[in-house]
Protein backbone atom coordinates (compact mmCIF):
# COMPACT_ATOMS: atom_id res chain seq x y z
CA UNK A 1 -35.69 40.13 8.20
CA UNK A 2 -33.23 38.83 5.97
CA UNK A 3 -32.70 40.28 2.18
CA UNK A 4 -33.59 38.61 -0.42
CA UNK A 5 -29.49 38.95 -1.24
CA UNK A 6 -28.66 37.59 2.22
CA UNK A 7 -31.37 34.78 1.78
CA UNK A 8 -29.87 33.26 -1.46
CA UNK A 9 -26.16 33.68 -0.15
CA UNK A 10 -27.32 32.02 2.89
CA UNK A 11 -29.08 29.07 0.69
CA UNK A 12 -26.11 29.05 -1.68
CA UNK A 13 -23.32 28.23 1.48
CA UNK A 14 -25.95 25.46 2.65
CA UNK A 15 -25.49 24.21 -0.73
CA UNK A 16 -22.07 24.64 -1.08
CA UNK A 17 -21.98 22.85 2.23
CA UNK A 18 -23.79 19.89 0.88
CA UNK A 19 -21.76 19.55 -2.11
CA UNK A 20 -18.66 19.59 -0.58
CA UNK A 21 -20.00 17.11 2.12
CA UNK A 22 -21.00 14.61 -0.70
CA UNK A 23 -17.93 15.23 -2.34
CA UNK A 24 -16.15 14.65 0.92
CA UNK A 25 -18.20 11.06 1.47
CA UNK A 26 -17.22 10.27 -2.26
CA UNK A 27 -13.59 10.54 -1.18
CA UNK A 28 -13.96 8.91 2.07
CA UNK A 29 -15.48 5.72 0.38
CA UNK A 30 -12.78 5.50 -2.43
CA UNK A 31 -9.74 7.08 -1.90
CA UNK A 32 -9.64 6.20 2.08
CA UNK A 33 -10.73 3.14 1.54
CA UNK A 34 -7.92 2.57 -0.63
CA UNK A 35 -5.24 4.02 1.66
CA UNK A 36 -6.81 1.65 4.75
CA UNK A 37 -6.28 -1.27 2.82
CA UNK A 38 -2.89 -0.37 1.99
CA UNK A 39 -2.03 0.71 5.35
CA UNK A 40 -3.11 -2.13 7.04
CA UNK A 41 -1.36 -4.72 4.62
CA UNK A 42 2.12 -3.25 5.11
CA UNK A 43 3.40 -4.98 8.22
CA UNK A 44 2.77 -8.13 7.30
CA UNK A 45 4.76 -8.37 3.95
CA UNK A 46 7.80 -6.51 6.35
CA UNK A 47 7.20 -9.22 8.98
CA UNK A 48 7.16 -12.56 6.25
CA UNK A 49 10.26 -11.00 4.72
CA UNK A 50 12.39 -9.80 8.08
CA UNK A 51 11.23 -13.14 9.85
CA UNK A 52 12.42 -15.56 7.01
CA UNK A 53 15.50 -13.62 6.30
CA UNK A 54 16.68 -14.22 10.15
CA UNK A 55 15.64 -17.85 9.89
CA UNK A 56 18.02 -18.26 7.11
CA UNK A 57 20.47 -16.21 8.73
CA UNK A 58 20.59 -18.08 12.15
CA UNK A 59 20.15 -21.14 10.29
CA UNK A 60 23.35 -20.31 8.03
CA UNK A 61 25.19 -19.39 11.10
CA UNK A 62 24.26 -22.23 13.00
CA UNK A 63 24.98 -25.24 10.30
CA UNK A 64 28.80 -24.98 10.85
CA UNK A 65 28.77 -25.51 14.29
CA UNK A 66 26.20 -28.15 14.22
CA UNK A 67 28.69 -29.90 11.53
CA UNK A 68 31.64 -29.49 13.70
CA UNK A 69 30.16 -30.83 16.98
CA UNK A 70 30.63 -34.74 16.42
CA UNK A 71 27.55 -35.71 18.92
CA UNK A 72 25.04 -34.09 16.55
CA UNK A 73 22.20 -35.83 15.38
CA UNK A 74 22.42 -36.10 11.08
CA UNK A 75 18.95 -35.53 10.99
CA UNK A 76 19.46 -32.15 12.91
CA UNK A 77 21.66 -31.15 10.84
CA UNK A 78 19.61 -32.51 7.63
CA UNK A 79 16.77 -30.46 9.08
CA UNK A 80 18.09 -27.22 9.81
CA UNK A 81 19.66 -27.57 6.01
CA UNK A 82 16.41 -27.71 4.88
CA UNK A 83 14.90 -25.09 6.85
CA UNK A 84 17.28 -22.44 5.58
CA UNK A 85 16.42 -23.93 2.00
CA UNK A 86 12.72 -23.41 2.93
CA UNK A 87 12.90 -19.91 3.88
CA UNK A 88 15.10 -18.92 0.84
CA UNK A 89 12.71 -20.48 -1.77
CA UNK A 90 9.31 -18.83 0.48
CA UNK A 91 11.08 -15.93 0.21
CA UNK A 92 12.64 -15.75 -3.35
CA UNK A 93 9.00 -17.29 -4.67
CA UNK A 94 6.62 -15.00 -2.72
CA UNK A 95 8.83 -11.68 -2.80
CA UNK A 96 7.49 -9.91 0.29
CA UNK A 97 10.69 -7.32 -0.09
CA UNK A 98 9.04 -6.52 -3.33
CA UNK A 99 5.63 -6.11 -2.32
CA UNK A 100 6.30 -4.24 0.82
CA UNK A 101 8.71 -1.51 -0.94
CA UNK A 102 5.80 -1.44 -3.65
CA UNK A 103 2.90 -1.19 -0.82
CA UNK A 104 4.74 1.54 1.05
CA UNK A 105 5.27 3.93 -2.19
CA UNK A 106 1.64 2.92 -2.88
CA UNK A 107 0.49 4.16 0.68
CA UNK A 108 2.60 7.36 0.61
CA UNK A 109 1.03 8.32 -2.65
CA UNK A 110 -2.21 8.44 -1.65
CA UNK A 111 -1.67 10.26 1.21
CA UNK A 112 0.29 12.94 -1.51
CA UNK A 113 -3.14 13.07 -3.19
CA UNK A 114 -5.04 13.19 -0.30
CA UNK A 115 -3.78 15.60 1.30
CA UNK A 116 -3.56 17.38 -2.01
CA UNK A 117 -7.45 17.02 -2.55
CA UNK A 118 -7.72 18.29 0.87
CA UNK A 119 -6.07 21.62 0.22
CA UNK A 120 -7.58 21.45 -2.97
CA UNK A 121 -11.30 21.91 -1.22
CA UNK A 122 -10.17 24.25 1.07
CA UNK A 123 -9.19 26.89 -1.60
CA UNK A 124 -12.59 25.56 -3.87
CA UNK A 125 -14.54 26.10 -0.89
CA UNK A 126 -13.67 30.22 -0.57
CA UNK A 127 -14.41 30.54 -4.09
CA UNK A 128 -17.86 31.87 -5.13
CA UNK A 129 -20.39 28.48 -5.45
CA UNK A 130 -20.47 27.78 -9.33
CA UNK A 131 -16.56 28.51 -8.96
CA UNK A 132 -16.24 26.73 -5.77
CA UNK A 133 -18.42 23.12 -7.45
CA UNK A 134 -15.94 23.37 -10.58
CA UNK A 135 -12.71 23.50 -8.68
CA UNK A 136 -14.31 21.08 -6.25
CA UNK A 137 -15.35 18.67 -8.81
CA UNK A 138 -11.96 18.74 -10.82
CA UNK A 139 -10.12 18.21 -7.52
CA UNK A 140 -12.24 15.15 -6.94
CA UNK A 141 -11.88 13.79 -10.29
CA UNK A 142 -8.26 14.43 -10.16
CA UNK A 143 -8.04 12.42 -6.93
CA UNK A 144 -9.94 9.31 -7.93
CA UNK A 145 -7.94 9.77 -11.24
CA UNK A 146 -4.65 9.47 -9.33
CA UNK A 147 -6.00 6.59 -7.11
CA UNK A 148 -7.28 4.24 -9.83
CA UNK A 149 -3.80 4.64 -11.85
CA UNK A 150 -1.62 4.15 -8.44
CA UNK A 151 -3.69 1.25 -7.73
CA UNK A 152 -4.06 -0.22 -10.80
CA UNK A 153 0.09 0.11 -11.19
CA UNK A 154 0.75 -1.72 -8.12
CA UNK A 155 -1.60 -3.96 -8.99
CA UNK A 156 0.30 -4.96 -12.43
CA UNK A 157 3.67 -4.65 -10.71
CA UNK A 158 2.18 -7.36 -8.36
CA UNK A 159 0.81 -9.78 -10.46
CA UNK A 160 4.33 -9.26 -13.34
CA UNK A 161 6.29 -10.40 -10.74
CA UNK A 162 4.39 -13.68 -9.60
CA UNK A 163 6.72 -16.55 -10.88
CA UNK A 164 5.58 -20.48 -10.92
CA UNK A 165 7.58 -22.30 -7.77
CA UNK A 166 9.80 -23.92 -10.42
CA UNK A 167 11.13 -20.17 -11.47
CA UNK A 168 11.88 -19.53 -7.36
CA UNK A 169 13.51 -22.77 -6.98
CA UNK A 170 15.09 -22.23 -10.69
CA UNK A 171 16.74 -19.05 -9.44
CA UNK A 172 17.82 -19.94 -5.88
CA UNK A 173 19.89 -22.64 -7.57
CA UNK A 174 21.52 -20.32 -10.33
CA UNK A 175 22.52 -17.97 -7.33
């Protein structure tokens, strides 16, 4: 039969256990969360912005010749004009270069923290269990610190550079 010493080591692991497990949920809910959203998001500001940018490109190329060629239709040549004037403004007015560099440093910093939080637990988790819940706790609170301020950052940086069409369109003609 178990000590009584033995007993309430056993019952303090299995609470230990628990706590961590919560703590580990908490995270889960929040910080992953967060990084999903982020993680998923990033390939479609890098396709908008590549995809555009080689419409203008092929566009830009492909105006000279269409001008040179004296069978070609005005209104091609009208149209592919404003294509490539289409894509710049979409691109200068929604800034998916912007976003994307900003989602990607968003992304890898949670992972920093993450993975931070996770070696964090680990070394709370040897500790004895009122040592182990404090160093737990902080590292949680740290984490979900770190999150909120990355997030709300990017979130700022996001909405300071939204600019009303007339700015885009403003800006592609000072160029």
């Amino acid at each position: 039969m178990p000590s009584s010493d033995d007993q309430h080591r056993l019952n303090s692991n299995n609470d230990k256990a628990k706590y961590f497990e919560d703590l580990r949920e908490q995270k889960e809910e929040y910080a992953d969360k967060a990084l999903n959203y982020y993680k998923r998001r990033i390939n479609w500001f890098l396709v908008g912005f590549r995809t555009l940018g080689v419409l203008v490109i092929l566009g830009s190329v492909s105006l000279p010749f269409l001008a040179q060629n004296a069978e070609t239709n005005k209104w091609i040549i009208s149209g592919f004009s404003l294509g490539v004037a289409l894509c710049t403004a979409l691109n200068s007015f929604f800034s998916w270069h912007l976003t994307w560099q900003k989602r990607v440093a968003v992304t890898a910093a949670l992972e920093h923290y993450i993975a931070n939080w996770e070696i964090g637990m680990v070394k709370a988790f040897r500790e004895d269990y009122d040592k182990a819940k404090q160093e737990a706790h902080d590292a949680t609170s740290y984490l979900f610190t770190q999150v909120f301020t990355t997030i709300s950052q990017e979130s700022e940086a996001f909405f300071a550079q939204l600019k009303q069409p007339d700015q885009a369109v403003n800006k592609e003609k000072s160029l």
